[in-house]
C-alpha atoms as a PDB file:
ATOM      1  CA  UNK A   1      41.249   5.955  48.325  1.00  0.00           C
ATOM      2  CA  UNK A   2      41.627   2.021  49.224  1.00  0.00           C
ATOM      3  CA  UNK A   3      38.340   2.410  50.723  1.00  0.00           C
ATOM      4  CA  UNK A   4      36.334   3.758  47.318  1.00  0.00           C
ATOM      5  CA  UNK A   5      38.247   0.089  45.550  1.00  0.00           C
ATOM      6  CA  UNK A   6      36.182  -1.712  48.547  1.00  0.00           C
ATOM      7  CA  UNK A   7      32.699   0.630  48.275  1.00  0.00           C
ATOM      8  CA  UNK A   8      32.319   0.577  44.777  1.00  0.00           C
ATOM      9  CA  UNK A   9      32.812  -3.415  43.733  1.00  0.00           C
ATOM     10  CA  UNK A  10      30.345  -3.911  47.108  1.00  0.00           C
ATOM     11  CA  UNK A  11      28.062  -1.717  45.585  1.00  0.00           C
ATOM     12  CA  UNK A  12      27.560  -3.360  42.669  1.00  0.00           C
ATOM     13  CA  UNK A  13      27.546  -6.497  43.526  1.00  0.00           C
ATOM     14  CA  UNK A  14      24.561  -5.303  45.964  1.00  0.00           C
ATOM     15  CA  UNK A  15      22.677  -3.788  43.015  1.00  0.00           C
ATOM     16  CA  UNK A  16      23.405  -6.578  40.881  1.00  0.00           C
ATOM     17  CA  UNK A  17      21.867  -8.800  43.684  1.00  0.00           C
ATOM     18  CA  UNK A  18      18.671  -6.843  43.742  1.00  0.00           C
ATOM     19  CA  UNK A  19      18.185  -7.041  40.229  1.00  0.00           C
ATOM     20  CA  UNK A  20      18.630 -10.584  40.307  1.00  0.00           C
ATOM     21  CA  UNK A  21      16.650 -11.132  43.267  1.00  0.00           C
ATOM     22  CA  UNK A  22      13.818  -8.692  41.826  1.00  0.00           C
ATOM     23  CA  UNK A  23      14.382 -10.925  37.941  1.00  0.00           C
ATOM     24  CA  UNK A  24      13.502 -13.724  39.871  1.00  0.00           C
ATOM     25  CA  UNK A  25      10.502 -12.331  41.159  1.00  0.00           C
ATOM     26  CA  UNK A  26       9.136 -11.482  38.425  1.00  0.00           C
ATOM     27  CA  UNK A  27       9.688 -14.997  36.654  1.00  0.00           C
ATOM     28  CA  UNK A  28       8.341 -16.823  39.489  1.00  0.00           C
ATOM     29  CA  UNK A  29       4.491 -15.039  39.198  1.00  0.00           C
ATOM     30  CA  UNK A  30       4.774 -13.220  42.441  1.00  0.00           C
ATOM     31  CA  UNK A  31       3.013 -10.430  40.849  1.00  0.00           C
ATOM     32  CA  UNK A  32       0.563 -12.443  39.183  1.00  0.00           C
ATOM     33  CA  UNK A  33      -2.266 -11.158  41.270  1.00  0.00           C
ATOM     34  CA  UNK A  34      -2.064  -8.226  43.512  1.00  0.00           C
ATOM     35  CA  UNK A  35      -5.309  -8.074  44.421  1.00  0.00           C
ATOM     36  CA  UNK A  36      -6.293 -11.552  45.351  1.00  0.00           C
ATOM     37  CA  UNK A  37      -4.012 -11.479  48.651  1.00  0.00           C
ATOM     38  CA  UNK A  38      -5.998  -8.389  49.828  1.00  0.00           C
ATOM     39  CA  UNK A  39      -9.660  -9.734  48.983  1.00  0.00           C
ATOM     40  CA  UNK A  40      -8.233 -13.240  51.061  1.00  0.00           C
ATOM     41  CA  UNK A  41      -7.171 -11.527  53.727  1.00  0.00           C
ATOM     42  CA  UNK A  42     -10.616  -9.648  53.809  1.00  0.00           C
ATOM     43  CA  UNK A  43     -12.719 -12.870  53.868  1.00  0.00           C
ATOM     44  CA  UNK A  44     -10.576 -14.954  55.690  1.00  0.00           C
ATOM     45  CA  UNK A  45     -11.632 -13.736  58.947  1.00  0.00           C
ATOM     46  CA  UNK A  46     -15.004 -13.603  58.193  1.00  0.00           C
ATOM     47  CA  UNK A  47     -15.201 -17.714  57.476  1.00  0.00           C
ATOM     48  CA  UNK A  48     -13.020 -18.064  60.519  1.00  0.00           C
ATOM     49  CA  UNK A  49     -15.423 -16.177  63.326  1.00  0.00           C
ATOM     50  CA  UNK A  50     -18.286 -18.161  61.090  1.00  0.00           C
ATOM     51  CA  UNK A  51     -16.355 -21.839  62.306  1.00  0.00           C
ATOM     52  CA  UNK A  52     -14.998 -20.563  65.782  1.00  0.00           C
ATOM     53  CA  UNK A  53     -19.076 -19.942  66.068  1.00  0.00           C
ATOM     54  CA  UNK A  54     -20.039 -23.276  65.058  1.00  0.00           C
ATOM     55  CA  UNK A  55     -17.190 -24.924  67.394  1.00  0.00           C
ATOM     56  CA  UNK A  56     -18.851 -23.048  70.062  1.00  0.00           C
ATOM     57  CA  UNK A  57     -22.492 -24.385  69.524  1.00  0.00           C
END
């Protein structure tokens, strides 16, 4: 039974974390723009093979 008394407070204090952690998040804009990251990531390698080709000439 000692060992529920350890689980339980650990618990919490894990969820509690998450919440914060997630709070935070959410207050700092980090899902301001979902999309942008994915269209970057797209194009970003495009513009890079276009200067690696440039560097080359």
């Amino acid at each position: 039974m000692t060992v529920i008394g350890i689980l339980i407070p650990a618990a919490l204090f894990l969820g509690l974390l998450g919440l914060v952690a997630f709070l935070w998040s959410l207050k700092s804009d980090q899902y301001d723009d979902l999309e942008g990251a994915a269209w970057r990531a797209l194009f970003d390698d495009e513009e890079q093979d276009e200067e690696d080709e440039d560097a080359r000439s």
